[in-house]
Protein backbone atom coordinates (compact mmCIF):
# COMPACT_ATOMS: atom_id res chain seq x y z
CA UNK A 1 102.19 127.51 119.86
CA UNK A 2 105.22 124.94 119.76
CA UNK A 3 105.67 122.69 116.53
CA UNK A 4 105.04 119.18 117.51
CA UNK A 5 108.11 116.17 117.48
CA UNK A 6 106.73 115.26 113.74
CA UNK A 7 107.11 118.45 112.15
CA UNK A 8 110.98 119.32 114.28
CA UNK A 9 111.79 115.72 112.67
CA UNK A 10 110.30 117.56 108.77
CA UNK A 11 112.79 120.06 109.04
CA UNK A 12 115.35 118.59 110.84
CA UNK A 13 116.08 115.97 107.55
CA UNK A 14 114.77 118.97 105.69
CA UNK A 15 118.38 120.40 107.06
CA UNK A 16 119.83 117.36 106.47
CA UNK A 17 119.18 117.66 102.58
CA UNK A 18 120.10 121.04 102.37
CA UNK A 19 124.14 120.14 103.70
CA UNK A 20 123.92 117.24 101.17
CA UNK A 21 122.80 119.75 98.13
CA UNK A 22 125.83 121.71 99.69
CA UNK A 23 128.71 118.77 100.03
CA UNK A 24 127.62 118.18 96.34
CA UNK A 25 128.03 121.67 95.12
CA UNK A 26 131.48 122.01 97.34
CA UNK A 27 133.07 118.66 95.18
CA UNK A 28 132.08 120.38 91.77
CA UNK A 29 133.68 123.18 90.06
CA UNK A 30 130.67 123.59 87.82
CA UNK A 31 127.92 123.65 90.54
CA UNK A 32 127.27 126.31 93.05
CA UNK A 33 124.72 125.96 96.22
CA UNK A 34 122.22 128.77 95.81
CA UNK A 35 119.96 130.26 98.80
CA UNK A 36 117.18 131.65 96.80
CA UNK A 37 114.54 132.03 99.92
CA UNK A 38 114.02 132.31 103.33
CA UNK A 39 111.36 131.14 105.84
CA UNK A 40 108.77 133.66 106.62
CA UNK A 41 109.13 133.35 110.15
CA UNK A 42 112.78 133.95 109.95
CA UNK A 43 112.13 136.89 107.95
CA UNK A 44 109.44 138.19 110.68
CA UNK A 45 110.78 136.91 113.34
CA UNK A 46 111.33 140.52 115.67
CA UNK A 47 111.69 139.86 118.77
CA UNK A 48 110.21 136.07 118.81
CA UNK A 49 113.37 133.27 119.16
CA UNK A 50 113.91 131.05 116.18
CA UNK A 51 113.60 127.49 116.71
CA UNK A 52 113.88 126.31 112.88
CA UNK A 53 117.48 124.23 112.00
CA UNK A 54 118.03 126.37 109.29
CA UNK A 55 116.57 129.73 108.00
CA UNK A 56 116.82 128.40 103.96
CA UNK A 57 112.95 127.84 103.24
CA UNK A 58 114.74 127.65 99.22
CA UNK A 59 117.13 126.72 97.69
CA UNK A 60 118.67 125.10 94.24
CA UNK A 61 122.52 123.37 92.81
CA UNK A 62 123.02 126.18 89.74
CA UNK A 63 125.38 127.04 87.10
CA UNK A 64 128.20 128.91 87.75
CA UNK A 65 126.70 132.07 86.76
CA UNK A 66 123.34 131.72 89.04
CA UNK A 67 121.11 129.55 86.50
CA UNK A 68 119.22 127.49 88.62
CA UNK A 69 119.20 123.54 87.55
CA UNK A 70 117.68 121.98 90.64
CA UNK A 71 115.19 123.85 93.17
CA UNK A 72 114.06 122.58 96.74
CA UNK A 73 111.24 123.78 98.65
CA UNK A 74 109.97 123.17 101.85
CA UNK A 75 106.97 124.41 103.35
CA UNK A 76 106.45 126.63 105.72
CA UNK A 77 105.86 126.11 109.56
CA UNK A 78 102.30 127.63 108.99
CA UNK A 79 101.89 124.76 106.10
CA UNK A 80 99.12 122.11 107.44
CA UNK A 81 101.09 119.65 104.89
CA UNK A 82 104.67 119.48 105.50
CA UNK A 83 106.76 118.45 101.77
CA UNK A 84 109.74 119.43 100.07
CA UNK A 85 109.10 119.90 96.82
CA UNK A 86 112.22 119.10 94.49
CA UNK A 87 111.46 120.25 90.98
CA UNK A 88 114.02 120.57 87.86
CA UNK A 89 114.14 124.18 86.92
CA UNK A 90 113.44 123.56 83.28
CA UNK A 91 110.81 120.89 83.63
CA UNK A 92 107.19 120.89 84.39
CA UNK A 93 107.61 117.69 87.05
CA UNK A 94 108.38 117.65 90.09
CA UNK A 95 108.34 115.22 93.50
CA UNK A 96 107.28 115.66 96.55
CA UNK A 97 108.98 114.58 99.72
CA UNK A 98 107.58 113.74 103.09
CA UNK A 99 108.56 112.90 106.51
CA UNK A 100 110.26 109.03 106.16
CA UNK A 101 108.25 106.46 108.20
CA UNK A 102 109.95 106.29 111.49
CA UNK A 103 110.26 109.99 111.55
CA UNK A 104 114.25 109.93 109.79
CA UNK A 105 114.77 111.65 106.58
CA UNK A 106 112.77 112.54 103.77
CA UNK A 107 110.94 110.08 101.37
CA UNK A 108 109.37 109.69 97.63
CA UNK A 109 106.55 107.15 99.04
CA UNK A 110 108.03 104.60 100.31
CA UNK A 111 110.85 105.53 99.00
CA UNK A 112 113.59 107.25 100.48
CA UNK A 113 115.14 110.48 99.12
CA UNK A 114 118.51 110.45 100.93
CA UNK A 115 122.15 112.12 99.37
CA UNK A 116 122.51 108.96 97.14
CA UNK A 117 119.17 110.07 95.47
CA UNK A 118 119.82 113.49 95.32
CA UNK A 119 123.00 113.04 93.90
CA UNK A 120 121.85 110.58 91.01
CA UNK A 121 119.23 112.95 90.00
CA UNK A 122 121.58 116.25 89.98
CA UNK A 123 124.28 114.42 88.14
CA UNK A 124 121.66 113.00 85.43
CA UNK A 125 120.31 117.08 85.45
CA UNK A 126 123.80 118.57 85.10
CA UNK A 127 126.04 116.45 83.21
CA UNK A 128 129.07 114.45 84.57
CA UNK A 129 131.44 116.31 86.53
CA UNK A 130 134.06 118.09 84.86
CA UNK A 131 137.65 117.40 86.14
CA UNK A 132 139.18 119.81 88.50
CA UNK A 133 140.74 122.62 87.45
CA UNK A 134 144.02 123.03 88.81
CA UNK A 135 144.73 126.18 90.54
């Protein structure tokens, strides 16, 4: 059973998000980009191809020393809903991302949850950025 155009558009910005949680991690010395899970069907896979964009079902922007501060979901392929679920680590909310209208990105409603967003909310999470240390 193939996954229809909607849901290759889910994980396609789903990818999307996940290089933007990484560019942000890469420009901070106190940040690191964490895999914490894979997709199922990556993990099963055998002998079946892999047509997912990525194989990171989880993920989250830590502390240095692996203390997650920001964790991203996103369902599974099996999942009849389709979200990413982007929850603080130390905090019982959490939002819930969809496919953007139009099929492009991921969105809060009608809001859109693009690298701008994701940025605001990490920095307000961890702190301003500390200068560079120099090597």
């Amino acid at each position: 059973m193939g996954m229809s155009d909607r849901d290759r558009a889910f994980y396609r910005a789903w990818a999307a998000l996940l290089d933007e949680m990484r560019a942000y991690a890469s420009e901070r010395d106190d940040v690191i980009f964490q895999k914490e899970a894979d997709f199922p069907d990556y993990i099963y896979r055998m002998e079946r191809p892999y047509d997912l964009p990525t194989i990171v079902m989880n993920a989250s922007l830590s502390r240095p020393d692996g203390h997650p501060v920001l964790m991203l979901a996103a369902s599974p392929r099996h999942a009849v809903f389709k979200e990413v679920v982007v929850h603080p680590y130390e905090s019982h909310v959490y939002r819930k991302l969809t496919l953007a209208e139009g099929g492009h990105g991921l969105a809060e409603g009608p809001r859109v949850f693009d690298g701008a967003r994701l940025r605001a909310l990490a920095d307000q999470l961890l702190g301003p950025a500390k200068p560079a240390t120099a090597a």
